[in-house]
Protein backbone atom coordinates (compact mmCIF):
# COMPACT_ATOMS: atom_id res chain seq x y z
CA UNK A 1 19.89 -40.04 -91.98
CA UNK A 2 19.49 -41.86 -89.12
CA UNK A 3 16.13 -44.24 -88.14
CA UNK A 4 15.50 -46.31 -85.69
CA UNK A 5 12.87 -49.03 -86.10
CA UNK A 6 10.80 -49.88 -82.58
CA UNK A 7 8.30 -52.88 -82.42
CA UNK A 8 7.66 -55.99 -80.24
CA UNK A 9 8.47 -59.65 -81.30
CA UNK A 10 7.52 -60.68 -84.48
CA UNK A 11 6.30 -57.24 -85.46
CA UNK A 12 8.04 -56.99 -88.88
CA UNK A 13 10.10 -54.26 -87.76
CA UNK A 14 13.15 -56.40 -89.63
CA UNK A 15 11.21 -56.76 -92.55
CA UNK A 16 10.60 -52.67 -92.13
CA UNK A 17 13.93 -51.99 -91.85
CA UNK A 18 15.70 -53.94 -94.73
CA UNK A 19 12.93 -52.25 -97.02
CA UNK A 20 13.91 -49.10 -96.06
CA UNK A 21 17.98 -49.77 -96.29
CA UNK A 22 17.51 -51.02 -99.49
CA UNK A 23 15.99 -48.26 -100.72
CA UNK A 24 18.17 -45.36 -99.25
CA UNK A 25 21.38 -47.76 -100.42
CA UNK A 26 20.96 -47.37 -104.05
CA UNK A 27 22.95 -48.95 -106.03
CA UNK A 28 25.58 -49.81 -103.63
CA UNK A 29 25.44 -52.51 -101.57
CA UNK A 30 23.34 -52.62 -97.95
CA UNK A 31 26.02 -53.95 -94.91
CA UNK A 32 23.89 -55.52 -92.37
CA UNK A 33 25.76 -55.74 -89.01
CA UNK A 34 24.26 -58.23 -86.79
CA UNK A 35 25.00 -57.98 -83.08
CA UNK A 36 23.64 -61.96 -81.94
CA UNK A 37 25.59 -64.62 -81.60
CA UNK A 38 24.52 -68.32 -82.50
CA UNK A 39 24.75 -70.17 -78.87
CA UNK A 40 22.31 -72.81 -80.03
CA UNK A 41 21.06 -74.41 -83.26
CA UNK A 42 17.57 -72.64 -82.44
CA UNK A 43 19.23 -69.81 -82.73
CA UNK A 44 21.66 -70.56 -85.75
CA UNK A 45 18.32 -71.50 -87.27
CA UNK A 46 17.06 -67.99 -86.98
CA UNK A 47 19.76 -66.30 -88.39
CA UNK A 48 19.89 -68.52 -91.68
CA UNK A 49 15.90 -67.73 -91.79
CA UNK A 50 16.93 -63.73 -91.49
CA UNK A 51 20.02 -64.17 -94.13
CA UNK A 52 17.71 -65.87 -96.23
CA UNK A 53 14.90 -63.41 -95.85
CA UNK A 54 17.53 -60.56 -97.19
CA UNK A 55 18.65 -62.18 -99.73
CA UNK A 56 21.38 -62.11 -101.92
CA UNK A 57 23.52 -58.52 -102.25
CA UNK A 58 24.04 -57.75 -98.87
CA UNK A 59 27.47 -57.79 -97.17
CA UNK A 60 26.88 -58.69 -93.29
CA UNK A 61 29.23 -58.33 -90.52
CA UNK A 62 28.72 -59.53 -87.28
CA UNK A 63 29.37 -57.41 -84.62
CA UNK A 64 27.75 -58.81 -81.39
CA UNK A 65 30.37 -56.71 -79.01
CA UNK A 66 31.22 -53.41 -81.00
CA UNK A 67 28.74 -52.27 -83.96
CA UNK A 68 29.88 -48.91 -83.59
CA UNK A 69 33.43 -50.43 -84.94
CA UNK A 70 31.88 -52.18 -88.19
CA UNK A 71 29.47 -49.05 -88.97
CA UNK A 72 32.62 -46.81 -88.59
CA UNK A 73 34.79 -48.86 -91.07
CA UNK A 74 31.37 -48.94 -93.75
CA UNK A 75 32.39 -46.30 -95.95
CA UNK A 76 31.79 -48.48 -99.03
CA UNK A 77 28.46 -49.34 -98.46
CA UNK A 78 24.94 -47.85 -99.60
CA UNK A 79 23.50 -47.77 -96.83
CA UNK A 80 23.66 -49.20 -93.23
CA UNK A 81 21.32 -51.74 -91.09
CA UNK A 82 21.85 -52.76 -87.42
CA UNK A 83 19.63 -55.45 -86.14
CA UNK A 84 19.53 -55.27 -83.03
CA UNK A 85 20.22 -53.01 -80.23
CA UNK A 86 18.27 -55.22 -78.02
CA UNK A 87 20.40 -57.63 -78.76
CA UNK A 88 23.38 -55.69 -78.04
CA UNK A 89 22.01 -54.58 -74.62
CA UNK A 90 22.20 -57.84 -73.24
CA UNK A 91 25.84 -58.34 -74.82
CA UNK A 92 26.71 -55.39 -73.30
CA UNK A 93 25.05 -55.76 -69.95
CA UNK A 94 27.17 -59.58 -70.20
CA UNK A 95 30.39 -57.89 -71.23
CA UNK A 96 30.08 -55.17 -67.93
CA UNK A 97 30.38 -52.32 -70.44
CA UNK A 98 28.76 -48.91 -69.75
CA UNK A 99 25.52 -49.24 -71.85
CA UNK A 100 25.36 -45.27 -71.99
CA UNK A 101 28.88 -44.66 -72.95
CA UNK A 102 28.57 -47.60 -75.83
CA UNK A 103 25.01 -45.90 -77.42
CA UNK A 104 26.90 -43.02 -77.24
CA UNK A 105 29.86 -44.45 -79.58
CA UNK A 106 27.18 -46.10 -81.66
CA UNK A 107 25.25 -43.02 -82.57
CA UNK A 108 28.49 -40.88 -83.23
CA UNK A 109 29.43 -43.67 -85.61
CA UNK A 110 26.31 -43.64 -87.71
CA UNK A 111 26.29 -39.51 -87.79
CA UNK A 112 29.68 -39.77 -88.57
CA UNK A 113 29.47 -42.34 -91.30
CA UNK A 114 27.47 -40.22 -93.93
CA UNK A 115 25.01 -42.60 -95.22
CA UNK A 116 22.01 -43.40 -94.03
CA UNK A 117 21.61 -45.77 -91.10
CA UNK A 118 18.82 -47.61 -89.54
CA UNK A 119 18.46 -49.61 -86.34
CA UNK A 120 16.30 -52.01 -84.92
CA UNK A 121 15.13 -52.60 -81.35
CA UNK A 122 12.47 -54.20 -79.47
CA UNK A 123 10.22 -52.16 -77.22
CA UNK A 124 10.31 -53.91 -74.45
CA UNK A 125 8.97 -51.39 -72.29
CA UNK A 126 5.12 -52.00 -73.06
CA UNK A 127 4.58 -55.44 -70.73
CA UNK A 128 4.28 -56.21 -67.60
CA UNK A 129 6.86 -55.44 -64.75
CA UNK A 130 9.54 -58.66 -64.64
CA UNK A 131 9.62 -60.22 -61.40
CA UNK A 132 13.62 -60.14 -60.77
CA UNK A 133 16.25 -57.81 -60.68
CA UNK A 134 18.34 -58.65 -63.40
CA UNK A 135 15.02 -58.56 -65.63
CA UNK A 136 14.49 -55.05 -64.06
CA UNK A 137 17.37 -54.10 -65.08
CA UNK A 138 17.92 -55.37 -68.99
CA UNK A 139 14.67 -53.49 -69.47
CA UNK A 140 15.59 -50.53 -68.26
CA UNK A 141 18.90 -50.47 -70.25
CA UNK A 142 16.89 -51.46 -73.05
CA UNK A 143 14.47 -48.42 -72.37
CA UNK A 144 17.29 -46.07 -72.07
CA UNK A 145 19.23 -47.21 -75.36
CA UNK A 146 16.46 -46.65 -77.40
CA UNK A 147 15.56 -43.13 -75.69
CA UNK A 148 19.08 -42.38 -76.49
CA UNK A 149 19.04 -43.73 -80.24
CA UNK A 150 15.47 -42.08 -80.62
CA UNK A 151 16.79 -38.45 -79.53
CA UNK A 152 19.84 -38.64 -82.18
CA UNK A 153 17.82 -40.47 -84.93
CA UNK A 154 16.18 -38.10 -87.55
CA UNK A 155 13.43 -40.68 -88.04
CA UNK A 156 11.71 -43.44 -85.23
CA UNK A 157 9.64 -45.62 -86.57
CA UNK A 158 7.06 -47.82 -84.48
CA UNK A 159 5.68 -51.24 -86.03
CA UNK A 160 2.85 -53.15 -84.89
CA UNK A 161 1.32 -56.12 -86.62
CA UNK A 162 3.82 -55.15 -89.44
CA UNK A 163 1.74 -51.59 -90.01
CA UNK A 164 4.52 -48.48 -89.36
CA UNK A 165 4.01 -45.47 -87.45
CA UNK A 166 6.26 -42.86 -87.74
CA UNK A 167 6.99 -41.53 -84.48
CA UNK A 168 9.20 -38.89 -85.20
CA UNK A 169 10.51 -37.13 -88.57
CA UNK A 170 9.48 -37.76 -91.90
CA UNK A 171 6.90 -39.65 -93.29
CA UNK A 172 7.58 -42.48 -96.41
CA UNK A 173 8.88 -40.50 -99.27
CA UNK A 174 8.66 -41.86 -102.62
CA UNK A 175 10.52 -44.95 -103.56
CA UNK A 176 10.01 -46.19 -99.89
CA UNK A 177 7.89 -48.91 -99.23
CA UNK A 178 6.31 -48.49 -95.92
CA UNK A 179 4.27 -52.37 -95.94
């Protein structure tokens, strides 16, 4: 199964989404493949926060240019989290790669990988208009990737204010905690 997990900053969508790949990994251990990079001890302070918010028993790889790569080569693992596409957009739109052509690789990975997979992104699609073109156009890459993501996943998942609303597919099923 494949979910993707939509909110704005500081939603708990992360929060969301390791609940839910813990539960659908069992008793094998969650990978989490992380797509930023530490450019600045702001940000090398969030990561530790979000490796010590997970805790201990999960494997992460980091994967800021090719995900699709460290989801492919998961096989051992219980289940798979990807935090975040948005993330990845950016790296993507740095790198000059096709956006379209890398979801595409992405999702084929996860479908491909037979255990269940869930992704995070931001929505960034609900504030104002930016003011510049390059703004313009991380948004709309943004926008796109997570249409893309949404019409492949079997589950999308929107968080606000840390409550879940499931967009599309089914709701919590036992063992899975929704807050």
């Amino acid at each position: 199964m494949l979910t993707l997990v939509l909110g704005g900053a500081r939603s708990g969508k992360s929060a969301l989404a390791e609940r839910l790949t813990l539960s659908a990994a069992g008793n094998a251990p969650p990978l989490y493949v992380a797509t930023a990079e530490a450019f600045d001890d702001e940000m090398r302070d969030r990561i530790a926060r979000h490796r010590a918010d997970r805790g201990p028993g999960w494997r992460t790889v980091e994967a800021p240019a090719n995900p699709a790569a460290a989801i492919a080569a998961a096989a051992d693992a219980g289940a798979v989290l990807l935090d975040c596409l948005t993330i990845w957009a950016a790296t993507l739109m740095h790198l000059e790669r096709d956006p379209d052509t890398e979801t595409a690789r992405l999702v084929a990975a996860a479908r491909d990988l037979g255990r269940p997979v869930v992704m995070v992104a931001n929505e960034v699609g609900l504030g104002i208009v930016p003011d510049n073109a390059p703004a313009r156009r991380f948004r709309d890459v943004a926008g796109r990737m997570n249409q893309q993501v949404a019409a492949a996943a079997d589950r999308v998942i929107f968080v606000a204010a840390g409550l879940p609303l499931v967009l599309k597919g089914p709701s919590f099923g036992a063992g899975e905690v929704a807050s």
